[in-house]
PDB file of N, CA and C in Angstrom:
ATOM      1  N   UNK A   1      81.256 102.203  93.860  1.00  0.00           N
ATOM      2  CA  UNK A   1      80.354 101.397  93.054  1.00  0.00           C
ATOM      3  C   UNK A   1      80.255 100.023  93.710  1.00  0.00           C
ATOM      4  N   UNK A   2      78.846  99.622  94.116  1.00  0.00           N
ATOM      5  CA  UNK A   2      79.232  98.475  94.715  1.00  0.00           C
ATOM      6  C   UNK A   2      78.389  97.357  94.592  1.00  0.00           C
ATOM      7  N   UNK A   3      78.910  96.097  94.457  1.00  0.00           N
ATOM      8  CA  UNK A   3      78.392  94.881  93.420  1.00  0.00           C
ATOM      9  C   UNK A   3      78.948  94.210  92.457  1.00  0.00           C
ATOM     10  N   UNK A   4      78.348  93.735  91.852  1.00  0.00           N
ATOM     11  CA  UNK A   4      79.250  93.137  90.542  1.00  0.00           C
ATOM     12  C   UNK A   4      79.175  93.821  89.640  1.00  0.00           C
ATOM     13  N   UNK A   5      80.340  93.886  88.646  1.00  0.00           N
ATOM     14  CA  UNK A   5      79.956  94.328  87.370  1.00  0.00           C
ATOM     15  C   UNK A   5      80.745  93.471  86.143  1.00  0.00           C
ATOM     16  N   UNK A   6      80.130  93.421  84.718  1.00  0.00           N
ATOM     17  CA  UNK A   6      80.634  92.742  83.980  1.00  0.00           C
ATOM     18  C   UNK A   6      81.622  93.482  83.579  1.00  0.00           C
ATOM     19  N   UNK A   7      82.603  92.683  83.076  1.00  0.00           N
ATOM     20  CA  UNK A   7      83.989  93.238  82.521  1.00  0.00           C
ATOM     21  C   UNK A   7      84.721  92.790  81.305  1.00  0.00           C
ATOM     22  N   UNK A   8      84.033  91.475  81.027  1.00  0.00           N
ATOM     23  CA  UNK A   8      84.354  90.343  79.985  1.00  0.00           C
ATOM     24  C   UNK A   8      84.014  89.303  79.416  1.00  0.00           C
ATOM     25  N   UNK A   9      84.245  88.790  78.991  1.00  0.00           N
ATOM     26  CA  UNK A   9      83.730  87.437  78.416  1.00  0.00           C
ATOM     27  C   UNK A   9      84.973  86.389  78.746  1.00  0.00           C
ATOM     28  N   UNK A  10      84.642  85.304  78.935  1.00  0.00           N
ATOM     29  CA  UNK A  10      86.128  84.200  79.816  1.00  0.00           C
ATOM     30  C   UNK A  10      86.801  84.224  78.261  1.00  0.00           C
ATOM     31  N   UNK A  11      86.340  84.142  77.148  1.00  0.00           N
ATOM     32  CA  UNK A  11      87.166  84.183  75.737  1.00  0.00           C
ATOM     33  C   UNK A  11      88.233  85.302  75.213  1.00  0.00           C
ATOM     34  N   UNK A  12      87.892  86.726  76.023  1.00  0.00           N
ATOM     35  CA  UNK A  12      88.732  87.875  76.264  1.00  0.00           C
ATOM     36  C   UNK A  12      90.476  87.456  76.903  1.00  0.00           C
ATOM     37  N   UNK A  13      89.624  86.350  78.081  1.00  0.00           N
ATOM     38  CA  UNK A  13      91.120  86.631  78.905  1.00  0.00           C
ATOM     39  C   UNK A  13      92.046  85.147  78.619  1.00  0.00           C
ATOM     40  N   UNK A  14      92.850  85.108  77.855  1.00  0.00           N
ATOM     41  CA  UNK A  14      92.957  83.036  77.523  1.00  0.00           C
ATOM     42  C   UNK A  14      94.298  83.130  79.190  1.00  0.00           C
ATOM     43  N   UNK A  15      93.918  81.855  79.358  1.00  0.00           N
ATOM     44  CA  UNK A  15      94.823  81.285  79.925  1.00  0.00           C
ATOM     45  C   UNK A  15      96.019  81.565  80.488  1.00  0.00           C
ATOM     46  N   UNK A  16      96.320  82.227  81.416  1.00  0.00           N
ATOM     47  CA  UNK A  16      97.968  82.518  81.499  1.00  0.00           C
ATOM     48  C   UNK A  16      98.563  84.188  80.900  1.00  0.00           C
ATOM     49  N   UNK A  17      96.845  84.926  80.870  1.00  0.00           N
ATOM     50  CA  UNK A  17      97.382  86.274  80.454  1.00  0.00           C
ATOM     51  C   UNK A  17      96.649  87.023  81.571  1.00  0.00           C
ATOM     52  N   UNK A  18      96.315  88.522  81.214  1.00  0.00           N
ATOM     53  CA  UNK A  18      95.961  89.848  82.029  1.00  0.00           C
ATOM     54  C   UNK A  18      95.163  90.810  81.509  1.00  0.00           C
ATOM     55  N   UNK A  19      94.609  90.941  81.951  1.00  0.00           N
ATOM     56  CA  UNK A  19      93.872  92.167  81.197  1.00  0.00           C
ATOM     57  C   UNK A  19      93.502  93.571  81.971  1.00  0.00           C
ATOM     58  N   UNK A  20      93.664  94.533  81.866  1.00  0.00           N
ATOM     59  CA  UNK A  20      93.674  95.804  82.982  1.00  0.00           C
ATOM     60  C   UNK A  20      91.819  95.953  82.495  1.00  0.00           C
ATOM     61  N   UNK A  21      91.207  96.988  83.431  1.00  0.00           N
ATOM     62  CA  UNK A  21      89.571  97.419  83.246  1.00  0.00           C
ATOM     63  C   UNK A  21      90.058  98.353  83.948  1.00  0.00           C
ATOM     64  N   UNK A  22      88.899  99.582  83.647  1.00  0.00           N
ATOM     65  CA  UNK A  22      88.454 100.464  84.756  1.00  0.00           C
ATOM     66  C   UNK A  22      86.932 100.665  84.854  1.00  0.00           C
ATOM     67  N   UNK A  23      86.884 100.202  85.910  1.00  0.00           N
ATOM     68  CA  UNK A  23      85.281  99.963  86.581  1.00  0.00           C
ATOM     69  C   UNK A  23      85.183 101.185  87.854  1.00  0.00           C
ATOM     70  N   UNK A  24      84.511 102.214  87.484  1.00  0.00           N
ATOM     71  CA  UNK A  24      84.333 103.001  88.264  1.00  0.00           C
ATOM     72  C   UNK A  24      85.807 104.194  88.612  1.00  0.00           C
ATOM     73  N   UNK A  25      85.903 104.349  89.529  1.00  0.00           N
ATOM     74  CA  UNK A  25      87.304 105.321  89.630  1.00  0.00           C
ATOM     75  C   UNK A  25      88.533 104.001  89.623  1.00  0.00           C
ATOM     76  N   UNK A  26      88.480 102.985  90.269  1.00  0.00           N
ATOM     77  CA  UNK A  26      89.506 101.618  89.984  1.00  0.00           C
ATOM     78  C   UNK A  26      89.777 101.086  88.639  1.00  0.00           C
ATOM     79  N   UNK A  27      91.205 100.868  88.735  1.00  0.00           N
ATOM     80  CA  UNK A  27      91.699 100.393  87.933  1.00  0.00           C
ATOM     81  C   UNK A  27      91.951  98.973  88.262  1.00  0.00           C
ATOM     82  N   UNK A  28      91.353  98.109  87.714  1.00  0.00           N
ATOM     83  CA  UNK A  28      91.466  96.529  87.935  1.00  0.00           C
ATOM     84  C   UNK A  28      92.196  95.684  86.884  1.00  0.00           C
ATOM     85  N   UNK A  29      92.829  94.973  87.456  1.00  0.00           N
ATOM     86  CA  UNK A  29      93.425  93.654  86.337  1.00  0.00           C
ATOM     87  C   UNK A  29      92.447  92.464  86.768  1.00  0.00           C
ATOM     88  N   UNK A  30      91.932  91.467  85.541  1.00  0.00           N
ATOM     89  CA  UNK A  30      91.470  90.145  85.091  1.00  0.00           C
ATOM     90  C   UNK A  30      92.756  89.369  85.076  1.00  0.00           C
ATOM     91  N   UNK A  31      93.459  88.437  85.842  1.00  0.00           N
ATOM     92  CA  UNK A  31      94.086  87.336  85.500  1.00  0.00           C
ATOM     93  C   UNK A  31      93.457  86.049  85.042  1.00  0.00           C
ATOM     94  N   UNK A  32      93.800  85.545  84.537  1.00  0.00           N
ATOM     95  CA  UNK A  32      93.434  83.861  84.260  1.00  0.00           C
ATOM     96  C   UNK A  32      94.417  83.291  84.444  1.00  0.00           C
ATOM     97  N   UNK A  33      94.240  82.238  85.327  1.00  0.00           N
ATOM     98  CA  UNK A  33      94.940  80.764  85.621  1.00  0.00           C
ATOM     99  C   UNK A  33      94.520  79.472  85.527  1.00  0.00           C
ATOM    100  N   UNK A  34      95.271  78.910  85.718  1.00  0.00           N
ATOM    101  CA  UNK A  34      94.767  77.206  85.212  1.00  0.00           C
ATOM    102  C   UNK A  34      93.743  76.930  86.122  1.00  0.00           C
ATOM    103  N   UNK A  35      93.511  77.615  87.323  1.00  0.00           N
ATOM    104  CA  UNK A  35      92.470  77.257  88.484  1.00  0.00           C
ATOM    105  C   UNK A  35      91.732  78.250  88.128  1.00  0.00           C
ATOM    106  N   UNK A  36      91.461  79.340  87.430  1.00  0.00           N
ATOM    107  CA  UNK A  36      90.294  80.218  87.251  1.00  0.00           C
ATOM    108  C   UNK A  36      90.523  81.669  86.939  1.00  0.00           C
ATOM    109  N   UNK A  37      89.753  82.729  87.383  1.00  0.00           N
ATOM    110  CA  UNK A  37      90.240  84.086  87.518  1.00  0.00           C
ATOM    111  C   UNK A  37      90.189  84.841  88.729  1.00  0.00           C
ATOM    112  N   UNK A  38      91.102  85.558  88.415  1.00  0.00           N
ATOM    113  CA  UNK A  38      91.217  86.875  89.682  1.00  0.00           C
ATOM    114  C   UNK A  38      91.157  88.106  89.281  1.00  0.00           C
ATOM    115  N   UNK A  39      90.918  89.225  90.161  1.00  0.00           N
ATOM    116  CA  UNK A  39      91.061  90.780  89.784  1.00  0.00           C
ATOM    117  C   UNK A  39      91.747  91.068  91.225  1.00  0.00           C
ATOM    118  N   UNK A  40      92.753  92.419  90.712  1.00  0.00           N
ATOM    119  CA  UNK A  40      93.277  92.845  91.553  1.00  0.00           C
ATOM    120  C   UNK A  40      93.404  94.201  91.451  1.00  0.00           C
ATOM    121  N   UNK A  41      94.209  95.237  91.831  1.00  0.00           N
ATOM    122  CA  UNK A  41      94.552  96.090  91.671  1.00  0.00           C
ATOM    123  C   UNK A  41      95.657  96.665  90.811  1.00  0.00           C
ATOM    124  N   UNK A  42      95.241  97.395  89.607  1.00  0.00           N
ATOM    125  CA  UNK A  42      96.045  97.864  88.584  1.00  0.00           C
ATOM    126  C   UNK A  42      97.507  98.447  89.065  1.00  0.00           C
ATOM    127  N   UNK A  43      97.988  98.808  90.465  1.00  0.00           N
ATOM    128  CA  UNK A  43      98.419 100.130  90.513  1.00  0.00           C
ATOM    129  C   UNK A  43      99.566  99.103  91.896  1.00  0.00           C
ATOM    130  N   UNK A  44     100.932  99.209  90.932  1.00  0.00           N
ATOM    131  CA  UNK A  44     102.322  98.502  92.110  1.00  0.00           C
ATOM    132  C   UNK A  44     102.028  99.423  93.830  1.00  0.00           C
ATOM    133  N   UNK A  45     102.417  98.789  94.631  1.00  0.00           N
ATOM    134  CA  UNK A  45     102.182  99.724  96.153  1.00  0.00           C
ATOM    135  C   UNK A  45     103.499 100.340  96.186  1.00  0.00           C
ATOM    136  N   UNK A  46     104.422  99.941  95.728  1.00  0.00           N
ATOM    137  CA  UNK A  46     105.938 100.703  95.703  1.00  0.00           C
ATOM    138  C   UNK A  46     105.949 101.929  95.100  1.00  0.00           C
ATOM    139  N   UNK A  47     105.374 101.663  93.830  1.00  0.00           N
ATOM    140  CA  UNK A  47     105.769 103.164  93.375  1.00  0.00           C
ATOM    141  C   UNK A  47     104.242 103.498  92.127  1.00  0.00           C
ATOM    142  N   UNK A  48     103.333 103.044  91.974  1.00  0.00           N
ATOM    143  CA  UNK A  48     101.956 103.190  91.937  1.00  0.00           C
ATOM    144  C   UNK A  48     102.073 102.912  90.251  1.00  0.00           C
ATOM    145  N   UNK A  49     103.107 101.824  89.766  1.00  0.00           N
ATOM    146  CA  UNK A  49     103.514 101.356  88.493  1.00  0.00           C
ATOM    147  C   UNK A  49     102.058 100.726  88.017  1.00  0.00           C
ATOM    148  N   UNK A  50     101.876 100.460  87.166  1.00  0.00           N
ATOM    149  CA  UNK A  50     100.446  99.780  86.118  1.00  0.00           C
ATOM    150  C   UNK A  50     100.731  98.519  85.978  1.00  0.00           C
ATOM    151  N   UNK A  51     100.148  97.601  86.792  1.00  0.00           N
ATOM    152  CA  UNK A  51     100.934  96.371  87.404  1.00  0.00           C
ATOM    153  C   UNK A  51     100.546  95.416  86.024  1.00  0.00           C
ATOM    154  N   UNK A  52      99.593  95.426  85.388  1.00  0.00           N
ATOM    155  CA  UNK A  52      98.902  95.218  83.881  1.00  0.00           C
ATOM    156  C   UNK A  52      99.884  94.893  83.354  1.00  0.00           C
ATOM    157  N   UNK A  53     101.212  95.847  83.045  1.00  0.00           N
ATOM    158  CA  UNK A  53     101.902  96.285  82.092  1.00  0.00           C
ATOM    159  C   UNK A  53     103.562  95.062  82.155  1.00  0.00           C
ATOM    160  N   UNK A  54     103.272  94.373  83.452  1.00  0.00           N
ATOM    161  CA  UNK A  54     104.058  93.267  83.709  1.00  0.00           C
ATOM    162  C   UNK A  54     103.623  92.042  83.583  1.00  0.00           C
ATOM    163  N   UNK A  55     104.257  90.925  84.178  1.00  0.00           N
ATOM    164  CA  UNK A  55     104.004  89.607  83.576  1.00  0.00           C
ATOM    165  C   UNK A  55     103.436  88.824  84.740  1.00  0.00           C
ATOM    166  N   UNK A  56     102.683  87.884  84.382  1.00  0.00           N
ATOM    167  CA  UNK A  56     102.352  87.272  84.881  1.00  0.00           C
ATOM    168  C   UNK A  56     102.292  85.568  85.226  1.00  0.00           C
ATOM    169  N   UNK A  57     103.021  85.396  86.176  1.00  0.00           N
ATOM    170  CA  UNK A  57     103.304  83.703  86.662  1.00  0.00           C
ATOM    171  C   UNK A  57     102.657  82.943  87.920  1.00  0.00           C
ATOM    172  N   UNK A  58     102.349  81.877  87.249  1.00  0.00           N
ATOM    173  CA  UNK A  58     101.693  81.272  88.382  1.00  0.00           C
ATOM    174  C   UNK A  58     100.290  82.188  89.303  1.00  0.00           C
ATOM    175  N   UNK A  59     100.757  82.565  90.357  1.00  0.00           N
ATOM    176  CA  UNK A  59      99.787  82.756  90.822  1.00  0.00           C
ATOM    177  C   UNK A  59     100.574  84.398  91.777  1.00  0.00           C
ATOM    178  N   UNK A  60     101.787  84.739  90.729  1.00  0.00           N
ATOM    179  CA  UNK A  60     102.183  86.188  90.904  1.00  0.00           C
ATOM    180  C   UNK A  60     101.795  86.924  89.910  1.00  0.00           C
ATOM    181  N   UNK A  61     102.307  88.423  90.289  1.00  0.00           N
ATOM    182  CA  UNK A  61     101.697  89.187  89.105  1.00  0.00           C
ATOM    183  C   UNK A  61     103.384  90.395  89.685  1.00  0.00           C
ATOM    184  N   UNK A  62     104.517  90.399  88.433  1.00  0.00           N
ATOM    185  CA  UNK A  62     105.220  90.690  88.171  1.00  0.00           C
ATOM    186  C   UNK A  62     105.373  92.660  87.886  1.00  0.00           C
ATOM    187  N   UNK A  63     105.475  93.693  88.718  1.00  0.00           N
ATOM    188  CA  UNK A  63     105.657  94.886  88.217  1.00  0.00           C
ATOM    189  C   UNK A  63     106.818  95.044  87.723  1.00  0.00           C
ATOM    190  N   UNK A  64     106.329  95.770  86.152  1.00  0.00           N
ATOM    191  CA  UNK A  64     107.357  96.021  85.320  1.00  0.00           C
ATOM    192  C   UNK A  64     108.433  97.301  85.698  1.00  0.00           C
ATOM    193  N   UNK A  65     108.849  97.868  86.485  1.00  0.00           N
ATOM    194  CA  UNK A  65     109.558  99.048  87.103  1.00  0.00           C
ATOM    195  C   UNK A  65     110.409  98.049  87.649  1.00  0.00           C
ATOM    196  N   UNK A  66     110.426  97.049  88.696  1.00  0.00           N
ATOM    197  CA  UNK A  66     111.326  97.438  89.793  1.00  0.00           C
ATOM    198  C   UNK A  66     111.273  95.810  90.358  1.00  0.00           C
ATOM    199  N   UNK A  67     110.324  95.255  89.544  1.00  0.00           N
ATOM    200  CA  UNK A  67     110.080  93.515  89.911  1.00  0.00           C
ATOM    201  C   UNK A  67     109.539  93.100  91.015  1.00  0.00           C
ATOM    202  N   UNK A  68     109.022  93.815  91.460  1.00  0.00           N
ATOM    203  CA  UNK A  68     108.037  94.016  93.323  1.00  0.00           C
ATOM    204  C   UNK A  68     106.895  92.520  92.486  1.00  0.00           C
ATOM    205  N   UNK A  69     106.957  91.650  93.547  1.00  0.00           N
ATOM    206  CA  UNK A  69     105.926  90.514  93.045  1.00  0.00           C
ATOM    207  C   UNK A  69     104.429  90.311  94.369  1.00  0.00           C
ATOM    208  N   UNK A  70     103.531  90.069  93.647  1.00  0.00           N
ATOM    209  CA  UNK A  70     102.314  90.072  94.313  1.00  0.00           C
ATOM    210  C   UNK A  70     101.655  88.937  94.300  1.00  0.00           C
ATOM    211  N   UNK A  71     100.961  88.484  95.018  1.00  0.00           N
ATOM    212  CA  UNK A  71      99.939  87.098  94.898  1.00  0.00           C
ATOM    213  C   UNK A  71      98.794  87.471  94.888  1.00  0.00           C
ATOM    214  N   UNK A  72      98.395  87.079  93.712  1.00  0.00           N
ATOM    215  CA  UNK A  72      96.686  87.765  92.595  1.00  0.00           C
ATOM    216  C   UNK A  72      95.996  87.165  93.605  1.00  0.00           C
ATOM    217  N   UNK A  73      96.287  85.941  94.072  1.00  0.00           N
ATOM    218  CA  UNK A  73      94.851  85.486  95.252  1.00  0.00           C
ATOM    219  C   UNK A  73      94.729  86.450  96.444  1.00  0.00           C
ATOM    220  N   UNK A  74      95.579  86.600  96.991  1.00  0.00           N
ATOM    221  CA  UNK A  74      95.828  87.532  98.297  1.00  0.00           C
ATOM    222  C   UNK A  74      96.111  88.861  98.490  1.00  0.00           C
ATOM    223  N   UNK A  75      97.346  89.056  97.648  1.00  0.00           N
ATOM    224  CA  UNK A  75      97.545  90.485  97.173  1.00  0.00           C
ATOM    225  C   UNK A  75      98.737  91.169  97.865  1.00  0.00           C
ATOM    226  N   UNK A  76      99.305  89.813  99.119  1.00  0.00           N
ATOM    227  CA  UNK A  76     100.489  89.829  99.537  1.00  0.00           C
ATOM    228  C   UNK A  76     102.129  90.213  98.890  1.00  0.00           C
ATOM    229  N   UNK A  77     102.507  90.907  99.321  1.00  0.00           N
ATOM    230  CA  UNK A  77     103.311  90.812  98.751  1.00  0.00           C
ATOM    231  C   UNK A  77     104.414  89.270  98.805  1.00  0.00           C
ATOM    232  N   UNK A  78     105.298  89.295  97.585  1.00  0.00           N
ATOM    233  CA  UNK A  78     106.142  88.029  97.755  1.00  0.00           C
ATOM    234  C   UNK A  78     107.124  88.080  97.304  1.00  0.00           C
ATOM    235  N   UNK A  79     107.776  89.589  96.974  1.00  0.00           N
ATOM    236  CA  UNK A  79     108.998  90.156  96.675  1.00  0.00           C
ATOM    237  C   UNK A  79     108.895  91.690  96.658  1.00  0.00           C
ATOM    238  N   UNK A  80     110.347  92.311  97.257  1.00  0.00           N
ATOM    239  CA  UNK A  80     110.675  93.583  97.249  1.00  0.00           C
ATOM    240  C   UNK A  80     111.015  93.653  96.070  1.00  0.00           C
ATOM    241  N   UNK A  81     110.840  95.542  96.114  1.00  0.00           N
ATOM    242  CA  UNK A  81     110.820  96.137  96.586  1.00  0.00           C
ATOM    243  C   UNK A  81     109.557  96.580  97.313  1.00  0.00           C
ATOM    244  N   UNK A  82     108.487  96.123  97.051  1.00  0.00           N
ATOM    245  CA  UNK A  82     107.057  96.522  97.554  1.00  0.00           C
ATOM    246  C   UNK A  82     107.243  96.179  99.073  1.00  0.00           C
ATOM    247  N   UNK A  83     106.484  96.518  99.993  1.00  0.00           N
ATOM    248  CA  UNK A  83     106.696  96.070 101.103  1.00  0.00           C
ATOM    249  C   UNK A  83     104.778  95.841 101.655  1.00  0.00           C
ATOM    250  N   UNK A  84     104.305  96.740 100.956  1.00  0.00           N
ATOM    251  CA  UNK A  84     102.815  96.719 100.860  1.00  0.00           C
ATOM    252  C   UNK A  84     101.654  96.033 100.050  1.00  0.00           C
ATOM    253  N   UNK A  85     100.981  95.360 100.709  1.00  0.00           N
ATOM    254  CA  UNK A  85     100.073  94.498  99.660  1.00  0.00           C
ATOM    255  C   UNK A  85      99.069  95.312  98.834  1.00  0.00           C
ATOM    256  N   UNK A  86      98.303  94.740  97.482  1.00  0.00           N
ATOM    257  CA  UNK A  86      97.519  95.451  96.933  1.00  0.00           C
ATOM    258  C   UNK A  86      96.070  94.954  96.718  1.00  0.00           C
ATOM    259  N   UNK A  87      95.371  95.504  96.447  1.00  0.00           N
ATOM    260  CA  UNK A  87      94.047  95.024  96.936  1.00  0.00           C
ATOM    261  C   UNK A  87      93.514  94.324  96.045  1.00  0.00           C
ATOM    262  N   UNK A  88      92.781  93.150  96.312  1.00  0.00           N
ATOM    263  CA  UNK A  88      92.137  92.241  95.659  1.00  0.00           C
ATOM    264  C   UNK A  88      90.616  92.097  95.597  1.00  0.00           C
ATOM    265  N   UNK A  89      89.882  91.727  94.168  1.00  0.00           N
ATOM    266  CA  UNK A  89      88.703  91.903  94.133  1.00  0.00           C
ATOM    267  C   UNK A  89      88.090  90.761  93.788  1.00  0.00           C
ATOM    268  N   UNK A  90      86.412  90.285  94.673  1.00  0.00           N
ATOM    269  CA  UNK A  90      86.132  88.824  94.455  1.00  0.00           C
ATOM    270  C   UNK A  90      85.694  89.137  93.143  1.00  0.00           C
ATOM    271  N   UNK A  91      85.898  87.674  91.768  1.00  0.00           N
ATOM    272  CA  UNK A  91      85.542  87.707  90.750  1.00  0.00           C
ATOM    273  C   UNK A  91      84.263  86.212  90.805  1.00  0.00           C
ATOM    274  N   UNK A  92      83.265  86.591  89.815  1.00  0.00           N
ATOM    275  CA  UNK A  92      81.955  85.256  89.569  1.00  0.00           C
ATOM    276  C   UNK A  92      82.128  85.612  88.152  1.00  0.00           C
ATOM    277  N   UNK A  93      81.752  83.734  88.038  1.00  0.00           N
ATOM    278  CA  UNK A  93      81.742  83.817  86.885  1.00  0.00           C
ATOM    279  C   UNK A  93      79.958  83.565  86.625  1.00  0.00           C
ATOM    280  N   UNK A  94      79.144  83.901  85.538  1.00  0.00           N
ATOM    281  CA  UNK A  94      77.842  83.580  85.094  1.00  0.00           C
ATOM    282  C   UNK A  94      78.075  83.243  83.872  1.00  0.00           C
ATOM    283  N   UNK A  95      77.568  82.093  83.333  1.00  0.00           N
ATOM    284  CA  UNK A  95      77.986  81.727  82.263  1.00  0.00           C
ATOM    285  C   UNK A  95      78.938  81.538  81.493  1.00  0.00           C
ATOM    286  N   UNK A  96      79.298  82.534  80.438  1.00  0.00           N
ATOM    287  CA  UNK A  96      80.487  83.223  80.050  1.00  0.00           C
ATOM    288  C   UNK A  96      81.140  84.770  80.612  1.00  0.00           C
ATOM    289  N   UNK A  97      80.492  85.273  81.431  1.00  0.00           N
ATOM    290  CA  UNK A  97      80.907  86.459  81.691  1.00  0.00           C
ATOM    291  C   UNK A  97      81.285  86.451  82.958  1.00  0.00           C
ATOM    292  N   UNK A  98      82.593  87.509  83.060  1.00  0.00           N
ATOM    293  CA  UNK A  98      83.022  87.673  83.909  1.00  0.00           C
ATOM    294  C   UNK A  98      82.601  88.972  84.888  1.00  0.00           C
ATOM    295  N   UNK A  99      82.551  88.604  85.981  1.00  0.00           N
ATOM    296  CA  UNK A  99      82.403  89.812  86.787  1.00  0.00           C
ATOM    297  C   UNK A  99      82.813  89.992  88.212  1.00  0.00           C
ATOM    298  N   UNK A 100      83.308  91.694  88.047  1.00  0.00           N
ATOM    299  CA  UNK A 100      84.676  91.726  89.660  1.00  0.00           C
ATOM    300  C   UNK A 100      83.804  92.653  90.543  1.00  0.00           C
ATOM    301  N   UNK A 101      83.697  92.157  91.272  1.00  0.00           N
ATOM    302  CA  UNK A 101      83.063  92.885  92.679  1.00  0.00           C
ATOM    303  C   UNK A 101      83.959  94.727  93.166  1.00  0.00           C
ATOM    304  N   UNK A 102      83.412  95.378  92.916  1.00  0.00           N
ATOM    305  CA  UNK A 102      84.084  96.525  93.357  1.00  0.00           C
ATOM    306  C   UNK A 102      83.384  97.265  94.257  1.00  0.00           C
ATOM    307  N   UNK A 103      83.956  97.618  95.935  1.00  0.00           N
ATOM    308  CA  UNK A 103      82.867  98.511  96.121  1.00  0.00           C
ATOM    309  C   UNK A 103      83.754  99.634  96.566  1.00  0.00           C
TER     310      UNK A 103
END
């Protein structure tokens, strides 16, 4: 699927939380941070955990299994056990709505 698609409204996601989507066969997370939003990939590279389902700091995103940490901007990893990064999707905002580029 490829382009933008809407996923939300910026009032869905407050500040400092997550939200999982599935847009097409992907499973995407919405972060919000004090600098804006990101989407990434739902799914830990270690062991294919629902990365959603963990916490989220700063500008990591915490899997709840095994504590493998990721950077929502990049998708780098920035703690084992993961050793593999996960994929990141550009997000625009229009107005109030949010939307994550998937192709």
């Amino acid at each position: 699927m490829a382009g933008f698609v809407k996923v939300a409204i910026m009032s869905d996601i407050p500040e400092g939380s997550m939200r999982a989507f599935t847009i097409g066969h992907d499973r995407v997370v919405v972060a919000h941070t004090a600098d804006g939003f990101y989407a990434f990939a739902d799914e830990c590279s270690h062991d294919s955990a629902p990365i959603s389902d963990g916490r989220l700091k700063n500008h990591q995103v915490i899997c709840p299994r095994h504590g493998a940490r990721f950077n929502i901007v990049t998708g780098a990893v920035e703690a084992p056990p993961a050793v593999v990064g996960i994929d990141t999707y550009e997000v625009k905002i229009d107005g109030d709505d949010i939307l994550v580029r998937c192709e």
